[in-house]
Protein backbone atom coordinates (compact mmCIF):
# COMPACT_ATOMS: atom_id res chain seq x y z
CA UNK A 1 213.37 220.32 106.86
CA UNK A 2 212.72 217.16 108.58
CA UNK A 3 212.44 213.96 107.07
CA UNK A 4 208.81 213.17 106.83
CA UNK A 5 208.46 216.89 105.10
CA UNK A 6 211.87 215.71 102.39
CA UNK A 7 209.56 212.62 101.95
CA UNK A 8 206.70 213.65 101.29
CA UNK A 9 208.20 216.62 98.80
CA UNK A 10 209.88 213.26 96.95
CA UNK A 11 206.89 210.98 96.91
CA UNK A 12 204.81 214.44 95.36
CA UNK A 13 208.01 214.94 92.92
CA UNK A 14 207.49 211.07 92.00
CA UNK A 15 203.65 211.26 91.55
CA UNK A 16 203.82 214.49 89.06
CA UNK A 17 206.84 212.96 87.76
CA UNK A 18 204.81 209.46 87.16
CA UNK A 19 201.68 211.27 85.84
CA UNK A 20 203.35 213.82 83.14
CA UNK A 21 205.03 210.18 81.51
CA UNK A 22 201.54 208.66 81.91
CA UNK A 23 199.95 211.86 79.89
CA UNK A 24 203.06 211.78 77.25
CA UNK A 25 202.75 208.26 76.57
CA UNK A 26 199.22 208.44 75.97
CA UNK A 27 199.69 211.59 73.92
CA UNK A 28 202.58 209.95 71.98
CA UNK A 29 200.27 206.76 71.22
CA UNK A 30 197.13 208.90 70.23
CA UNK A 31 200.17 210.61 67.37
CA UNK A 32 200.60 207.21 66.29
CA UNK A 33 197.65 206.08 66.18
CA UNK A 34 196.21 209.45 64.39
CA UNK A 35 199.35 209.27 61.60
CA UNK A 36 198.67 205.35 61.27
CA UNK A 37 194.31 206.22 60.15
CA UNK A 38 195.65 209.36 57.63
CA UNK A 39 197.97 207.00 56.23
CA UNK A 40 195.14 204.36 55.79
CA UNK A 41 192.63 206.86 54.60
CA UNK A 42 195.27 208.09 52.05
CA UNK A 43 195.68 204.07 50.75
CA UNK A 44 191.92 203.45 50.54
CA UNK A 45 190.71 206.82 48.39
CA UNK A 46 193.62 205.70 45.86
């Protein structure tokens, strides 16, 4: 392979790579933010 081909395979690797975190981290946050309303909703029907 020649060098602008190895390139462009890492800057592809780095984009997927960069977009799966992106997706996680928003995924993780909407977790948090899900757990943190069901334990609110829990306090205020006590």
């Amino acid at each position: 392979m020649d060098q602008k081909a190895i390139l462009d395979h890492e800057f592809l690797v780095a984009a997927y790579a960069i977009t799966w975190a992106i997706q996680l981290g928003y995924l993780a946050w909407l977790g948090l933010r899900w757990r943190a309303q069901k334990r609110q909703a829990g306090r205020d029907s006590r």
